[in-house]
Structure formats: structure tokens, C-alpha cells
N, C-alpha and C. Protein backbone atom coordinates (compact mmCIF):
# COMPACT_ATOMS: atom_id res chain seq x y z
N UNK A 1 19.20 -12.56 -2.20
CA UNK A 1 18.08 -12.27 -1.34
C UNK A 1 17.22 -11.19 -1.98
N UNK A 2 15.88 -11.66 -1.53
CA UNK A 2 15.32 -10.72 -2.30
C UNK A 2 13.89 -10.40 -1.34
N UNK A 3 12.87 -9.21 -1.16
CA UNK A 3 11.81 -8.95 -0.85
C UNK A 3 11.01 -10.23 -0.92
N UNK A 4 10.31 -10.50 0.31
CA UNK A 4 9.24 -11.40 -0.16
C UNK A 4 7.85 -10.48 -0.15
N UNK A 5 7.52 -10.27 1.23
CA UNK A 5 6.43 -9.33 1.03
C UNK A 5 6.62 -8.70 2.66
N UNK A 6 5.84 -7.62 2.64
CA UNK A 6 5.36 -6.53 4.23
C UNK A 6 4.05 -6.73 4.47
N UNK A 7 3.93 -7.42 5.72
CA UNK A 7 2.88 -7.36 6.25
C UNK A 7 2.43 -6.46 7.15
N UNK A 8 1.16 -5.73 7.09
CA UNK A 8 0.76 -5.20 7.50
C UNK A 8 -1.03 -5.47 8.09
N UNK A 9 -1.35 -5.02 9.35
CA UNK A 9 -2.58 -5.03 10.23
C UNK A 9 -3.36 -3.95 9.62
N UNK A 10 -4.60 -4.69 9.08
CA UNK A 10 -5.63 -3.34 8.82
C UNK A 10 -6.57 -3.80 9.47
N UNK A 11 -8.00 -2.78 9.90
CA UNK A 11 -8.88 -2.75 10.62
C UNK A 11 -9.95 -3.36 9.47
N UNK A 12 -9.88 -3.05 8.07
CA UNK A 12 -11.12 -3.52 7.36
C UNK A 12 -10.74 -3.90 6.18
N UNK A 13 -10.41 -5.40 5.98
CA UNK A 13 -9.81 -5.94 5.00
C UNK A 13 -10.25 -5.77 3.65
N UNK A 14 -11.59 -5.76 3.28
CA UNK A 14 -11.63 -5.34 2.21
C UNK A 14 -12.19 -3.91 1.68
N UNK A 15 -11.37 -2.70 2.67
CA UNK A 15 -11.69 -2.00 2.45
C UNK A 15 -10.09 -1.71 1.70
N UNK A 16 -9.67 -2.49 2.72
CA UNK A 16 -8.14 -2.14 2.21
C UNK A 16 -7.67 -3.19 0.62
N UNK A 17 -8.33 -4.34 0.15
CA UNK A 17 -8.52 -4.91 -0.25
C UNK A 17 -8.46 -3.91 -1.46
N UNK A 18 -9.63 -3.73 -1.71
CA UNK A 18 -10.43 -2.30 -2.67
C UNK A 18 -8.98 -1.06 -2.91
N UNK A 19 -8.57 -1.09 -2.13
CA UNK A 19 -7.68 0.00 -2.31
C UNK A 19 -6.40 -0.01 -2.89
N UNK A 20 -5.27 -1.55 -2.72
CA UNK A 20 -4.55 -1.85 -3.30
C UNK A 20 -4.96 -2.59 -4.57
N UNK A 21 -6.17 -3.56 -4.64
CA UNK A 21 -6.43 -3.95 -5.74
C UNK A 21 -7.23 -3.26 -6.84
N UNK A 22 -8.79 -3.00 -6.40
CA UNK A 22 -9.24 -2.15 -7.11
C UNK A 22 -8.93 -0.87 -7.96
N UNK A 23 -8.06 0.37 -6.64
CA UNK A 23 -8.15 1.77 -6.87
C UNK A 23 -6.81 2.06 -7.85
N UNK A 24 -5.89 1.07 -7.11
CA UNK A 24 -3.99 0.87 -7.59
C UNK A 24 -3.62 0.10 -8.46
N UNK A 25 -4.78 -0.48 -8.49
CA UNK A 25 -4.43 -2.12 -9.90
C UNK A 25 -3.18 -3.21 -9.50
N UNK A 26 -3.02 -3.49 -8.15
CA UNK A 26 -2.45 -4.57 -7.77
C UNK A 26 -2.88 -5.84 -8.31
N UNK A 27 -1.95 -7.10 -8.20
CA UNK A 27 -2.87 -8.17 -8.59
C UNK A 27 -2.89 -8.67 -7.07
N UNK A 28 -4.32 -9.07 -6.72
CA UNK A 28 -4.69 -9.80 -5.65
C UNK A 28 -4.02 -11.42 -5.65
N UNK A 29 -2.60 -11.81 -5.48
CA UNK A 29 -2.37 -13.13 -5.62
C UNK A 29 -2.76 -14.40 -4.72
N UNK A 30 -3.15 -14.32 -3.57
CA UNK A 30 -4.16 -14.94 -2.98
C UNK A 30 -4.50 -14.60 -1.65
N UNK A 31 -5.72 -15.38 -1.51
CA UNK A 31 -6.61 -15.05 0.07
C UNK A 31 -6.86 -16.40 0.85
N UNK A 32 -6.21 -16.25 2.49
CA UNK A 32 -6.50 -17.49 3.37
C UNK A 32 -6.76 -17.03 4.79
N UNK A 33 -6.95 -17.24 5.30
CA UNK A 33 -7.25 -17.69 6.79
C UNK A 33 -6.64 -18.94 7.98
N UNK A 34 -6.01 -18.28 8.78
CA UNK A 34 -4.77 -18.71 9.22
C UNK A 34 -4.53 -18.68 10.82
N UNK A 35 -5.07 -19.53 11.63
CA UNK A 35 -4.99 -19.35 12.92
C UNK A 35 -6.04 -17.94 13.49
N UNK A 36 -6.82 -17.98 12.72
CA UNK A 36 -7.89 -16.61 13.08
C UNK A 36 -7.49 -15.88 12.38
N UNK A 37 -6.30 -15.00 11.73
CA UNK A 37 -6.30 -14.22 10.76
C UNK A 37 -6.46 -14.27 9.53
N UNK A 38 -6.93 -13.10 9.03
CA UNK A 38 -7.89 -13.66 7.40
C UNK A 38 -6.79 -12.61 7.05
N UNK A 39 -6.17 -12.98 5.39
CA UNK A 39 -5.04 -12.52 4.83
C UNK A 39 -4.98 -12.27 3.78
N UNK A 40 -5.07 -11.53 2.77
CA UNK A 40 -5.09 -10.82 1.18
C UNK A 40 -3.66 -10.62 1.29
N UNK A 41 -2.95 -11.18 0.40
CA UNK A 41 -1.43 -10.76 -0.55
C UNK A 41 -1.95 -10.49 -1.51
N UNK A 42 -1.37 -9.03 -1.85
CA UNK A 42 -1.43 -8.42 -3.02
C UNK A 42 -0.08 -8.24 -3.53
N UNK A 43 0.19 -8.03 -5.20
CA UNK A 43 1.44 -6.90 -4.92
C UNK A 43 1.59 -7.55 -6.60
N UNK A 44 3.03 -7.22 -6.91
CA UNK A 44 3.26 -7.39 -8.65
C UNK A 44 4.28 -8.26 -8.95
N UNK A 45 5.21 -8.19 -9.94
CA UNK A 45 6.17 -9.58 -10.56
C UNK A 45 6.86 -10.07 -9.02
N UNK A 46 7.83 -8.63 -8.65
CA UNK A 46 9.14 -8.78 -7.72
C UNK A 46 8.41 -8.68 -6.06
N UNK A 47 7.01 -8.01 -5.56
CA UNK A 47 7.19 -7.98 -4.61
C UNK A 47 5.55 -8.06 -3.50
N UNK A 48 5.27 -8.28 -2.76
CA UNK A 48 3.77 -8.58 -1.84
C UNK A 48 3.54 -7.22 -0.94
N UNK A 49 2.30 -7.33 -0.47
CA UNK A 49 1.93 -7.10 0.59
C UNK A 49 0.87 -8.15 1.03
N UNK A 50 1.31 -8.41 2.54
CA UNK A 50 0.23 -9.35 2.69
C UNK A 50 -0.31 -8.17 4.19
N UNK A 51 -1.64 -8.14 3.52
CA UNK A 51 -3.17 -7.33 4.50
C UNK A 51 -3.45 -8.62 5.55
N UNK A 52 -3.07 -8.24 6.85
CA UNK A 52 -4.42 -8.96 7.71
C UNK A 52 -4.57 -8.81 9.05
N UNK A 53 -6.07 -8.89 9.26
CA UNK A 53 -6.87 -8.53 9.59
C UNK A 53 -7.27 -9.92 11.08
N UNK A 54 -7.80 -9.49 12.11
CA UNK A 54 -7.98 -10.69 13.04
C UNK A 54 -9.34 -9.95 13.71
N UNK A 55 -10.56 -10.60 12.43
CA UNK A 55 -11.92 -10.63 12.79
C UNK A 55 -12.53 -10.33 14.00
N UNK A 56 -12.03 -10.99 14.85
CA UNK A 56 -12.85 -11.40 15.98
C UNK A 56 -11.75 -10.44 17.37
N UNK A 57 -10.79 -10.04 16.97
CA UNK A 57 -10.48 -9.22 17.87
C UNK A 57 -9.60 -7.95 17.31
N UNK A 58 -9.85 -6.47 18.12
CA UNK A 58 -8.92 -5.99 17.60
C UNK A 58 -7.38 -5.60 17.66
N UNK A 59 -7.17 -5.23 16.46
CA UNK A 59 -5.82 -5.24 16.61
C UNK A 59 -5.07 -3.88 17.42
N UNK A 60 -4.25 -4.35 18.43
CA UNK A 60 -3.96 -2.82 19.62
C UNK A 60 -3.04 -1.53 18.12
N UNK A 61 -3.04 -0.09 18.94
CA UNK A 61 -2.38 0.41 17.29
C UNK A 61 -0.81 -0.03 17.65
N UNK A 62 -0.45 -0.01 19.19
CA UNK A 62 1.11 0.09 18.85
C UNK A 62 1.40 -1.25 17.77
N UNK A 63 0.87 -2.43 17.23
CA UNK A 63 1.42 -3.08 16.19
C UNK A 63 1.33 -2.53 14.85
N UNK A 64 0.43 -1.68 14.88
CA UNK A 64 0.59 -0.92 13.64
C UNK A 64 1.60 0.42 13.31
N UNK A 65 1.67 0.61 14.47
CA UNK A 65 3.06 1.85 14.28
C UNK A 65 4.40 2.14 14.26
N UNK A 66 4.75 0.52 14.24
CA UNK A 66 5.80 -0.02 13.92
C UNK A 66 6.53 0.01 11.97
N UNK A 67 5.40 0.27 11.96
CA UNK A 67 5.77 0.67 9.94
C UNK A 67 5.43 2.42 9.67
N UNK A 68 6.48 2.72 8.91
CA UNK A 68 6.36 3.81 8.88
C UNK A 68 5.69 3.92 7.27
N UNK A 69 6.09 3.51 5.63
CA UNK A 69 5.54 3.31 4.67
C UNK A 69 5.46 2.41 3.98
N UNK A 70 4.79 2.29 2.74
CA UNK A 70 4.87 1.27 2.22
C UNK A 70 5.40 1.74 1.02
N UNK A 71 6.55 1.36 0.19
CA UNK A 71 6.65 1.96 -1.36
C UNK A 71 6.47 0.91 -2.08
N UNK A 72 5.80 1.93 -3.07
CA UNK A 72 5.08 0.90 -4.77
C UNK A 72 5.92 1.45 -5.55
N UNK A 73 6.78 0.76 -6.87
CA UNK A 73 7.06 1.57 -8.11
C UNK A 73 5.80 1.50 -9.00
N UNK A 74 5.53 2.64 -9.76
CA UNK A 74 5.40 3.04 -10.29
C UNK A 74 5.38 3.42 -11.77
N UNK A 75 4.49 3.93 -13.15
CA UNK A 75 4.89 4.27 -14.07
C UNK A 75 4.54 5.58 -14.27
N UNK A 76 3.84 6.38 -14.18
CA UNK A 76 3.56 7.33 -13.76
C UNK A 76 2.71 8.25 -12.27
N UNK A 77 3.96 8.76 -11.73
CA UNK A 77 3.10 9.14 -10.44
C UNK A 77 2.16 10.40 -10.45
N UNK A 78 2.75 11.35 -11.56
CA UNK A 78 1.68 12.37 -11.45
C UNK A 78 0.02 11.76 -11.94
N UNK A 79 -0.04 11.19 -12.53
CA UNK A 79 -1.35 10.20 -13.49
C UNK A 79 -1.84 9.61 -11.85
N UNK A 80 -1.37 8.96 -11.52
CA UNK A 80 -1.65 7.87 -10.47
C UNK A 80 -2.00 8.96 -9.26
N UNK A 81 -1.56 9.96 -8.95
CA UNK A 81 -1.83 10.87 -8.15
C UNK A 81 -3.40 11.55 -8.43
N UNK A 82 -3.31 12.53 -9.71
CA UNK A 82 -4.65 12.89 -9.86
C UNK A 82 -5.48 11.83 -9.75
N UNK A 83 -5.40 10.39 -10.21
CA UNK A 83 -6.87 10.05 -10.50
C UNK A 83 -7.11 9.36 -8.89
N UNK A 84 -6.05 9.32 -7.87
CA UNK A 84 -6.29 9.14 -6.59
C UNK A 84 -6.91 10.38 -5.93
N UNK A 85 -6.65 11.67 -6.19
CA UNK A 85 -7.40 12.69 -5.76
C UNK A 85 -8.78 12.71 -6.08
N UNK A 86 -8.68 12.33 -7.39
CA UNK A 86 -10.16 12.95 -7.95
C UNK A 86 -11.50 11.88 -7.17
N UNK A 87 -10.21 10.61 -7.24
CA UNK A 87 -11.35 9.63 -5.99
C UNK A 87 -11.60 10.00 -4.75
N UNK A 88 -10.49 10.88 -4.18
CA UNK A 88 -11.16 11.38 -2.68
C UNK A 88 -10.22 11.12 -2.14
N UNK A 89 -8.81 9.97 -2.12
CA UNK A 89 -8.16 9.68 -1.39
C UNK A 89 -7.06 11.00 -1.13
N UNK A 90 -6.21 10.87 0.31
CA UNK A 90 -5.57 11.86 0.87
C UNK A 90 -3.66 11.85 0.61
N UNK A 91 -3.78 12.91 -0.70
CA UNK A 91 -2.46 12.61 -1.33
C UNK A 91 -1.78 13.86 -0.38
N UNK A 92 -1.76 13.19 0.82
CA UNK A 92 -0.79 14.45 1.37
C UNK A 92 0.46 14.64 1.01
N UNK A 93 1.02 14.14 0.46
CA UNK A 93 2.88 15.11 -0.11
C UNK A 93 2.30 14.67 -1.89
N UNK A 94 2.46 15.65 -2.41
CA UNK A 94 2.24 15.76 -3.67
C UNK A 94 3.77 15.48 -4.32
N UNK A 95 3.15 15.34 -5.92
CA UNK A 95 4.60 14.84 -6.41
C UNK A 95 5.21 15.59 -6.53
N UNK A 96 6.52 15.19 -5.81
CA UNK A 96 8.33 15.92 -6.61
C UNK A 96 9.22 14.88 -7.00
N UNK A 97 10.04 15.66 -7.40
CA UNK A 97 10.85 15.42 -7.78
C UNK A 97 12.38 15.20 -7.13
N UNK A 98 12.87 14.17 -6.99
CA UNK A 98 13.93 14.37 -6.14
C UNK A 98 15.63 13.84 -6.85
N UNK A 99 15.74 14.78 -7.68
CA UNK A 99 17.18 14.73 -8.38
C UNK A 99 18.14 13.78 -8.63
N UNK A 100 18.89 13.61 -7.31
CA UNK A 100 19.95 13.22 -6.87
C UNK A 100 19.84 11.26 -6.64
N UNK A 101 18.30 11.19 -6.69
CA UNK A 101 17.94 9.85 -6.37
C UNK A 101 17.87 9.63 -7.55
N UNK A 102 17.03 10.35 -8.78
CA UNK A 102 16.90 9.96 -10.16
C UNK A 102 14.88 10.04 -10.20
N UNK A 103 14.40 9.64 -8.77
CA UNK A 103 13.22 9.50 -8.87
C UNK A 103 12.32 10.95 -8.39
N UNK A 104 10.69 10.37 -8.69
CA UNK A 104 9.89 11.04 -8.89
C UNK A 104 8.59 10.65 -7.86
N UNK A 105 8.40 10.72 -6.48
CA UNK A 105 7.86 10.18 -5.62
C UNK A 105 6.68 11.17 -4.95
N UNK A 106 5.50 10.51 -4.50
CA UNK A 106 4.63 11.28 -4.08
C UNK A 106 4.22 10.21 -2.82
N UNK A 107 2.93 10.81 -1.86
CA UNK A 107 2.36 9.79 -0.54
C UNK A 107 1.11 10.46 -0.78
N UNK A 108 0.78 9.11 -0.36
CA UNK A 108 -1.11 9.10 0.10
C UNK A 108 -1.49 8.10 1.04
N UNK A 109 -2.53 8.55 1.84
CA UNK A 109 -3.09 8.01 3.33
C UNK A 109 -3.45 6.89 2.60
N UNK A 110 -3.49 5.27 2.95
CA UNK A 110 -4.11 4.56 3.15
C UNK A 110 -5.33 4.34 3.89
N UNK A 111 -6.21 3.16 3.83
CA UNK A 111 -7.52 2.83 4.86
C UNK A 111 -7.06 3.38 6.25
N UNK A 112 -5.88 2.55 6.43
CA UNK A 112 -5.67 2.14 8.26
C UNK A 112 -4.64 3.37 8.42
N UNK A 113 -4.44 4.65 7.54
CA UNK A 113 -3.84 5.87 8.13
C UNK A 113 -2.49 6.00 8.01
N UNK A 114 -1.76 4.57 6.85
CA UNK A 114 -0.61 4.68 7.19
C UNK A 114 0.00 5.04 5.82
N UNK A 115 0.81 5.88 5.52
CA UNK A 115 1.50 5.92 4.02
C UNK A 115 1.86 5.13 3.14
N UNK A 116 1.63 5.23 2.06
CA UNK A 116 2.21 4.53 0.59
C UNK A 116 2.85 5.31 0.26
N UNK A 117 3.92 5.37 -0.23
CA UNK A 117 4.76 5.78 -1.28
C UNK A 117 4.70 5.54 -2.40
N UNK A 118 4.89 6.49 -3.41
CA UNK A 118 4.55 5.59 -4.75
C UNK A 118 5.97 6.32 -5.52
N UNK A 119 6.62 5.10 -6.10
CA UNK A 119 8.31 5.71 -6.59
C UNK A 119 8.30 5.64 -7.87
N UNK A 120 8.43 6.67 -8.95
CA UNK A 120 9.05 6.56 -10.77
C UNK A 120 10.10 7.19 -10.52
N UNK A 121 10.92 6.05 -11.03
CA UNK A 121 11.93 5.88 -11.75
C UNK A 121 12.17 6.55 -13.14
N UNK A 122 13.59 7.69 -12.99
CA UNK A 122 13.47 8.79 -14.07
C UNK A 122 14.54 8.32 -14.60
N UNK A 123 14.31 8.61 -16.12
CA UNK A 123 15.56 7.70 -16.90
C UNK A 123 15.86 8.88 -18.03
């Protein structure tokens, strides 16, 4: 068994769009529309996120507060951190270091307010 992908409700799809693909360098693996919801999967070899969004109505928050983060690995998080600051985005827990795990993890606000994690792996 393995990850397929986390879906998650955003308010502005391609804002959020822009943010995993553009800002993070995800690959956008495809886009549909599906019983009224319009849907961007993003993500890399092993794992997705699928974004979506339901146009025409909004989405209440308690479905969104049901996720607490999202984690990405990583190759460098301090790199990936500054050049997310220097864009503006909100790296509220800066990187540490956490020993005992082996890794090297930092968070930043997403569009819709909710955390990413971003995990390197220390070898």
C-alpha cells in the first residue's frame, strides 16, 4: 500500500495552482472537472495532491479543518525557505532541525491558510 494522493478544498484554484506548481516546482499531472468540481493534481514520482475547488458554491470551512498539514520532501529546505520568503509567502516555523528523526523540516501558510510542511531528509 502506498499514498495515492490528499485532497484538499481551496477557495481559488489557481491561485493555489500557482503555488504548488509555479512557486514549489510541482508537476501539475492533470486537470478535470467532475460533478461541478474543478480539480488540479499536482505532486511528484511517489505522491499527489489533488486541489478542488466547487465554482459555483462555497465551500463551508469546517471541511477544510479537518486537515491539519500537508508534507512535501524535499532537497533543500533552508534554499526552499528563503526563496519562499523573499516571495512574500508566510514561513511561520522556520527551519530546524530535528535529530532524533534524522530530518530537517520547516512550515509555510498556504493560499487557503493551511500548512505545508516541507521534510529533508539528513543522511
Amino acid at each position: 500500500m502506498d499514498v495515492a494522493h490528499t485532497a484538499v478544498w481551496v477557495s481559488d484554484l489557481e491561485a493555489s495552482r500557482e503555488f504548488f506548481v509555479d512557486t514549489l516546482g510541482l508537476d501539475e499531472h492533470r486537470s478535470y472537472t467532475r460533478n461541478g468540481i474543478d480539480n488540479v493534481v499536482v505532486g511528484g514520482e511517489r505522491a499527489a495532491i489533488q486541489l478542488r475547488t466547487e465554482p459555483d458554491r462555497e465551500v463551508p470551512p469546517e471541511r477544510r479543518e479537518r486537515m491539519d498539514h500537508l508534507a512535501l520532501s524535499v532537497a533543500d529546505v533552508d534554499g526552499l525557505c528563503e526563496r519562499l520568503d523573499a516571495a512574500g509567502h508566510d514561513v511561520f516555523r522556520p527551519p530546524e532541525t530535528i535529530e532524533d528523526l534524522g530530518v530537517r523540516i520547516a512550515f509555510v501558510r498556504a493560499p487557503d491558510d493551511y500548512a505545508v510542511e516541507f521534510v529533508e531528509r539528513l543522511e
